[in-house]
Protein backbone atom coordinates (compact mmCIF):
# COMPACT_ATOMS: atom_id res chain seq x y z
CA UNK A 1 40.17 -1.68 100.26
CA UNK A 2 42.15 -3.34 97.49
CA UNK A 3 39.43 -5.88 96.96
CA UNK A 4 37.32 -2.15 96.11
CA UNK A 5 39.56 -0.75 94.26
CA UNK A 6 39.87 -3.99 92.12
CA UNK A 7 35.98 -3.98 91.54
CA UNK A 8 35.69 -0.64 90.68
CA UNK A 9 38.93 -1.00 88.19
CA UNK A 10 37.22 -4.27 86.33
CA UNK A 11 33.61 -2.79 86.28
CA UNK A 12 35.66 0.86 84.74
CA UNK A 13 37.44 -1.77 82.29
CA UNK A 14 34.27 -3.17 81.47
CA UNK A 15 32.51 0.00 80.64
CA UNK A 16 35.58 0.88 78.77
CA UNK A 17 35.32 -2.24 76.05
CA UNK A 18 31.21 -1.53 76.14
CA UNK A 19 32.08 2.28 74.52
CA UNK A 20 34.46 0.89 72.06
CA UNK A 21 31.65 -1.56 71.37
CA UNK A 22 29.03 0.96 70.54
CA UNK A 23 31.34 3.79 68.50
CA UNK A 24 32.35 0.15 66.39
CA UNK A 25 28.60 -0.43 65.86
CA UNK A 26 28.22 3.44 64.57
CA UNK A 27 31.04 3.56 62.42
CA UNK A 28 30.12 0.02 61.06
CA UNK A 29 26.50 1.83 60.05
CA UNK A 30 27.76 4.57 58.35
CA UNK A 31 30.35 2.89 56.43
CA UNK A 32 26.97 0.64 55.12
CA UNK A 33 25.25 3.71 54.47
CA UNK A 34 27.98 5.16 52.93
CA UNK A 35 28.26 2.09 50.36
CA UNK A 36 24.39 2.39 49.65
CA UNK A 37 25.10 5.71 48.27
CA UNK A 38 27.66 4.95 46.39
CA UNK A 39 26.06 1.59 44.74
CA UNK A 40 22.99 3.73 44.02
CA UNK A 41 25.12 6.31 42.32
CA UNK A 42 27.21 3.99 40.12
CA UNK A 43 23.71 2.88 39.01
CA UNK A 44 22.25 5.95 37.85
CA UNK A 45 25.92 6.67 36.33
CA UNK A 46 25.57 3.87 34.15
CA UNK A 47 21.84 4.76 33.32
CA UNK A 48 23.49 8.17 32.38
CA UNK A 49 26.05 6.31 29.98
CA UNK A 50 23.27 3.98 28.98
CA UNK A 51 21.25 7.17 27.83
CA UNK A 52 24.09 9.13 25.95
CA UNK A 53 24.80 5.73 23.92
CA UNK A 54 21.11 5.14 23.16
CA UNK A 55 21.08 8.63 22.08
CA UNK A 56 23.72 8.17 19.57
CA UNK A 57 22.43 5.57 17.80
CA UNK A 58 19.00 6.57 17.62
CA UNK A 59 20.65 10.23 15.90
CA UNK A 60 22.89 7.43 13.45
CA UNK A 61 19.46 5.82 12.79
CA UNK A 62 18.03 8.89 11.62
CA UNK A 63 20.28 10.38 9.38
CA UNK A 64 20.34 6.59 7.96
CA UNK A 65 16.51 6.88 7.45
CA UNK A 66 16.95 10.03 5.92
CA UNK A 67 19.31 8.44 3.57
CA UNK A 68 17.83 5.80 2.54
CA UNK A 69 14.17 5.98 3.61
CA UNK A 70 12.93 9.26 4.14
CA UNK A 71 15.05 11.06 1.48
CA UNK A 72 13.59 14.22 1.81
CA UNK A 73 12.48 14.02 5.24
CA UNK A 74 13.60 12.55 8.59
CA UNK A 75 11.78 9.89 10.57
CA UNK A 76 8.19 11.34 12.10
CA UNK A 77 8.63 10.20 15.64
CA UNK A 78 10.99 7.78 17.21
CA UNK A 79 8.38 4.54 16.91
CA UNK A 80 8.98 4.83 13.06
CA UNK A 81 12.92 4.32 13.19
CA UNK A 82 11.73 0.62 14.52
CA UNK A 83 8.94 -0.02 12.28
CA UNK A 84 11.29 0.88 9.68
CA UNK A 85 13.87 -1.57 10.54
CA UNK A 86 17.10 0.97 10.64
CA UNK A 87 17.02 0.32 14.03
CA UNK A 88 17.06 -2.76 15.62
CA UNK A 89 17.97 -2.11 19.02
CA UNK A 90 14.39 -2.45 20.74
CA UNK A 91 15.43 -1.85 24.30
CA UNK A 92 15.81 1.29 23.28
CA UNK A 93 12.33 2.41 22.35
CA UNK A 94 11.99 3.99 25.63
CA UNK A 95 14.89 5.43 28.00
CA UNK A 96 16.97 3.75 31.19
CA UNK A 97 14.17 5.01 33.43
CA UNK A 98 11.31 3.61 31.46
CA UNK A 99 9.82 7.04 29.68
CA UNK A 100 9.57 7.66 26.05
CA UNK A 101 12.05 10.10 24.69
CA UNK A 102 11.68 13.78 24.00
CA UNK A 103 12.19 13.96 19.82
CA UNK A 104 11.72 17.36 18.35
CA UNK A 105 12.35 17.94 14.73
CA UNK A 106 11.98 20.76 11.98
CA UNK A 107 13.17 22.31 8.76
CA UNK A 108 14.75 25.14 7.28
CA UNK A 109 15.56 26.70 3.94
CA UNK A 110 19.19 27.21 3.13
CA UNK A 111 21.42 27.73 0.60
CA UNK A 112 25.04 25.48 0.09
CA UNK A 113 27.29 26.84 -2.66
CA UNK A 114 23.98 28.48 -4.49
CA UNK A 115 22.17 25.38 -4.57
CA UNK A 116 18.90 25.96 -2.60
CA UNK A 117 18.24 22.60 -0.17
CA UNK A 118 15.57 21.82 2.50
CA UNK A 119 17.64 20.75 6.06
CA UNK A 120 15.98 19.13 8.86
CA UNK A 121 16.94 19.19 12.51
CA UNK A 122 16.24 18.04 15.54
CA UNK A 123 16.54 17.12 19.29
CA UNK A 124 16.85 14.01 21.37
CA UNK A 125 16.54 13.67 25.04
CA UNK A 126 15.81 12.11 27.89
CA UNK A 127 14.01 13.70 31.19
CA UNK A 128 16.78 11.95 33.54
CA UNK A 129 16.32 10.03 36.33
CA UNK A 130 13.73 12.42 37.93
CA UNK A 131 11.28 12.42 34.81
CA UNK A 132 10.70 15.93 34.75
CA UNK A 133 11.72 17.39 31.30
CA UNK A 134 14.32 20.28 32.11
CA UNK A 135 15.42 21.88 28.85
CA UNK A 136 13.88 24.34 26.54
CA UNK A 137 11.28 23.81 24.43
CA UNK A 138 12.23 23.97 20.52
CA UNK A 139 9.81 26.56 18.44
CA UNK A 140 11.97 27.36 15.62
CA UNK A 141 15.54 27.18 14.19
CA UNK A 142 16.87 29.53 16.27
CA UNK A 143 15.69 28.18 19.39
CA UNK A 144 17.42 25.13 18.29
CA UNK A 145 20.62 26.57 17.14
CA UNK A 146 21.37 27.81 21.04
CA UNK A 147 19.82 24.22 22.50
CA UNK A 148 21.19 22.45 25.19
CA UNK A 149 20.17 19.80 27.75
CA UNK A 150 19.57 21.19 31.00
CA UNK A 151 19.55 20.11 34.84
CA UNK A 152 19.29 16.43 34.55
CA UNK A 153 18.46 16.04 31.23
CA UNK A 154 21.06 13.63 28.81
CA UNK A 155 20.13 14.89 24.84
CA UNK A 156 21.61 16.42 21.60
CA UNK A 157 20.87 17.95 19.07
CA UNK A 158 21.28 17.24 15.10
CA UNK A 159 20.65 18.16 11.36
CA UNK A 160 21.37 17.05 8.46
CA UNK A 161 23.80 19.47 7.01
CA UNK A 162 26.70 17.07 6.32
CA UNK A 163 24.40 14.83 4.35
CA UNK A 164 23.14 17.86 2.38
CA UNK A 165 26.62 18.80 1.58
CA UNK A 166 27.31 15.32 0.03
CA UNK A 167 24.11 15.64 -1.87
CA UNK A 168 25.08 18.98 -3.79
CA UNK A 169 28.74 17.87 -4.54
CA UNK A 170 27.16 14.69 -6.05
CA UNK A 171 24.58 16.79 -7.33
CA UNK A 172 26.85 19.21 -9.04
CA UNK A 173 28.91 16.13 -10.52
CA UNK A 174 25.73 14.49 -12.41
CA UNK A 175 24.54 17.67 -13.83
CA UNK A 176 28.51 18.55 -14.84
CA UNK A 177 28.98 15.16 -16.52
CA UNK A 178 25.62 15.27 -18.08
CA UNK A 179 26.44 18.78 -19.83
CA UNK A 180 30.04 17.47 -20.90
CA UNK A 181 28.60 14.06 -22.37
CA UNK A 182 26.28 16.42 -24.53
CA UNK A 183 28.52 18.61 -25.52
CA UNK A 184 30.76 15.62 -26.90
CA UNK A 185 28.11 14.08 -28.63
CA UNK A 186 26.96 17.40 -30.54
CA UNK A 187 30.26 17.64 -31.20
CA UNK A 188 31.08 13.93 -32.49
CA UNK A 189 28.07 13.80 -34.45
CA UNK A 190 28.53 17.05 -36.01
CA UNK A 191 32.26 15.63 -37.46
CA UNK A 192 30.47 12.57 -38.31
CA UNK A 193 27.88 14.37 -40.49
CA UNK A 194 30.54 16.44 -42.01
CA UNK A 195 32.70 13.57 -42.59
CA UNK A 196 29.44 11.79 -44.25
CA UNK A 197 28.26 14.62 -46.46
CA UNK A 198 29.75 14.26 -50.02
CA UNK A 199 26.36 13.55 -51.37
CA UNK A 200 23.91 11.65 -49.25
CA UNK A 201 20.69 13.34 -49.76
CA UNK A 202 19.96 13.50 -45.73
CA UNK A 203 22.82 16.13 -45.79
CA UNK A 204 20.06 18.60 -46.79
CA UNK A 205 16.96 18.58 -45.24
CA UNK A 206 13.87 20.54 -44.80
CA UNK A 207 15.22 23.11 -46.78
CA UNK A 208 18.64 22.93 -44.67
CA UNK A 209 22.56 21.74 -45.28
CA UNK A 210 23.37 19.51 -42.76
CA UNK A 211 25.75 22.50 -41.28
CA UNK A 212 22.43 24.01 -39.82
CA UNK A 213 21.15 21.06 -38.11
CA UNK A 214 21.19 20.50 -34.60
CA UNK A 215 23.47 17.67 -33.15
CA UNK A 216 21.93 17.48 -29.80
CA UNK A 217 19.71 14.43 -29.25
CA UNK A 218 16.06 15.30 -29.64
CA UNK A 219 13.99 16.25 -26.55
CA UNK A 220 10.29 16.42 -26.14
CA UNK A 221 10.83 19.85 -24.82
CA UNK A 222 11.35 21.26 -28.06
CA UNK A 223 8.27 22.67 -29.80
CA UNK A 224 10.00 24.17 -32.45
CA UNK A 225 8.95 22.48 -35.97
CA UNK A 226 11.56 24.70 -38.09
CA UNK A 227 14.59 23.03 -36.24
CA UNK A 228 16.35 19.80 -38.12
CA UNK A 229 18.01 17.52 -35.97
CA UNK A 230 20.74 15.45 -37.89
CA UNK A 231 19.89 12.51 -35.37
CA UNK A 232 16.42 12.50 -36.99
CA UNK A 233 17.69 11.90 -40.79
CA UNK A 234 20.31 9.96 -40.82
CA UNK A 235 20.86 6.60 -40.02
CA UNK A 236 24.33 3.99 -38.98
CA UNK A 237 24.92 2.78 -42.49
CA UNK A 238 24.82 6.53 -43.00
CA UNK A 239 27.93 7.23 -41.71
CA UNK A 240 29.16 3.83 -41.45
CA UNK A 241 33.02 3.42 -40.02
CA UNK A 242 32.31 6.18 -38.13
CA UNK A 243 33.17 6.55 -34.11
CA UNK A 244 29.29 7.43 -33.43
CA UNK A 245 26.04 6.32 -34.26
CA UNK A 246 22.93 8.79 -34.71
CA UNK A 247 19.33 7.53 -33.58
CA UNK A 248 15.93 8.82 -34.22
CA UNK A 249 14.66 9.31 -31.28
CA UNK A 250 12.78 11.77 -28.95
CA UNK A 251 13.78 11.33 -25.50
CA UNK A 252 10.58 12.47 -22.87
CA UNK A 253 12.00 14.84 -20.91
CA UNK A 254 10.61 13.84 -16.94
CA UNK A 255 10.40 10.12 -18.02
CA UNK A 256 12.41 7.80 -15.87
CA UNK A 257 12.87 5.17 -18.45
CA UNK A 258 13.43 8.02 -21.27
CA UNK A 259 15.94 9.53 -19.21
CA UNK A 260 17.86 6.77 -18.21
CA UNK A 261 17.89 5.69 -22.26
CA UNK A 262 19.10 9.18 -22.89
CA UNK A 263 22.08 8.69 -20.34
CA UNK A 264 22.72 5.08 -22.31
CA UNK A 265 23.04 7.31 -25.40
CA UNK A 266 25.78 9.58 -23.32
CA UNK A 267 27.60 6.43 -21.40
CA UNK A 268 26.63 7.75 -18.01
CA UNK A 269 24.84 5.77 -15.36
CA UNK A 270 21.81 5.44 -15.20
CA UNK A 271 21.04 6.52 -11.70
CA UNK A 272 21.91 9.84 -13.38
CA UNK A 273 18.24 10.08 -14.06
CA UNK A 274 17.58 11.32 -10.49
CA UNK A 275 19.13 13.56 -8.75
CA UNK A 276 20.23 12.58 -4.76
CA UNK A 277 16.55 14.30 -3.73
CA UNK A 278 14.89 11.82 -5.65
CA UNK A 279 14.02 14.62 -8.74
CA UNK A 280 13.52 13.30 -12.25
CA UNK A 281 15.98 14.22 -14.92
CA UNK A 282 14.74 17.12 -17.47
CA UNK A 283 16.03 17.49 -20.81
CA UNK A 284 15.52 20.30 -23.25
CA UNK A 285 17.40 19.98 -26.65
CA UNK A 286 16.47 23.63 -27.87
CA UNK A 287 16.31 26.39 -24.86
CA UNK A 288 16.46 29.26 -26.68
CA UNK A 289 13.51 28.17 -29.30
CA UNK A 290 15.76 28.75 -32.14
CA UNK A 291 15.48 27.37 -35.50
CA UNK A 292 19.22 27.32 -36.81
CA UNK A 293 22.80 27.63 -34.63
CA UNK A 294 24.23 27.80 -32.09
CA UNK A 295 21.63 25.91 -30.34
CA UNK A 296 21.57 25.74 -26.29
CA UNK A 297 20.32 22.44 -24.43
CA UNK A 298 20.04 22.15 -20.56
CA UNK A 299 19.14 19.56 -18.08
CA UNK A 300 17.85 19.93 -14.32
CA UNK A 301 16.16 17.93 -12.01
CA UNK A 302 12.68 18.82 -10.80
């Protein structure tokens, strides 16, 4: 009997350490299964951080082709930012997964502080991990104005409205200095003249006293024949001592090289002979057409 019970207790014990056995051998599976999942997800995490960085500098490559390549127009597709060469980051001509990129762009009219400007915008996103592009498609401005990346989609979008800002306070600067540097020359030149004129015969001409000249430098604007410009008669030796010097010349309004000689005359740069849109200078010494004071000049890019 004892013997019995002593059989049945070890084969019981037994059993008892083959249970623990198996529920060890479960746990131990889904504890590996467990850390699958969770290596496969830190993966696609850092595909997901992989994507939003890519996306960043492929938006900081554009605006920088926009700058300094495009000007007036943002990069065409994605392929051109690396042909190019503002970006050099080649891994990233496709996305983590291995697909190309979804790169929408446009353009839109708009006014910043009255100055009319062209602004481009855009999208850039990736389809995610499952390839499938989720978001909406972009068929105007507006549609892009309320964009945003949806399901698994990683994107942004971005314009160029900070760089167009820049452009019209630097515009407005050039054109401000430009007027101020004429005005300062009419007005040196006219004290020079009327310094000068005790009795050289240039301070009459064409039927004129030299207070009825005009002291703007000559542009090829100016049709008028009737008008007498005091840079065209007199000469250095002129009005020699004086703080200015007169030239006779006509400065081709639209002409790089004219423009940038004109901006020698006023001691501005030269790179003041296009505006940040890549527009000529234009110069017109006589807008009003008039044949004796007050004259008007302007300048403008175009």
């Amino acid at each position: 009997m004892i013997r019995a019970i002593a059989k049945r207790l070890k084969s019981q014990t037994g059993a008892v350490f083959g249970m623990d056995a198996r529920v060890a051998l479960i746990i131990a599976s889904i504890m590996a299964a467990t850390g699958g999942v969770t290596v496969l997800s830190r993966v696609e995490r850092n595909k997901n951080d992989a994507a939003e960085r890519g996306i960043d500098l492929l938006v900081n490559a554009n605006l920088k082709y926009y700058i300094t390549t495009g000007i007036n127009t943002i990069s065409p597709d994605i392929a051109t930012l690396f042909t190019s060469g503002v970006m050099e980051e080649t891994y990233l001509q496709q996305d983590p997964w291995g697909n190309n990129w979804n790169y929408v762009i446009g353009s839109t009219n708009i006014e910043i502080e009255d100055v009319p400007v062209t602004m481009w915008y855009g999208t850039i996103h990736t389809s995610g991990k499952d390839g499938t592009d989720d978001s909406v498609a972009i068929a105007s401005y507006a549609n892009w104005q309320v964009w945003e990346a949806a399901g698994d989609d990683i994107g942004i979008k971005f314009s160029t409205t900070s760089i167009e800002k820049d452009r019209v306070e630097l515009y407005r600067k050039q054109g401000q200095e430009i007027s101020d540097r004429l005005a300062a020359v009419e007005a040196a030149w006219y004290l020079d003249a009327d310094g000068a004129c005790t009795g050289p015969a240039w301070c009459t001409s064409g039927g004129k006293s030299y207070t009825n000249f005009s002291y703007y430098p000559i542009s090829s604007l100016d049709a008028n024949v009737n008008v007498q410009y005091f840079d065209a008669v007199c000469t250095d030796t002129d009005i020699a001592g004086t703080t200015s010097a007169c030239n006779d010349v006509t400065y081709i309004s639209g002409n790089q090289g004219s423009m940038e000689a004109l901006l020698n005359l006023l001691n501005l740069p030269i790179s003041y002979a296009t505006d940040p849109w890549n527009r000529t200078l234009r110069y017109n010494s006589n807008l009003t057409d008039r044949e004796d004071p007050p004259f008007s000049a302007q300048v403008w890019y175009q």
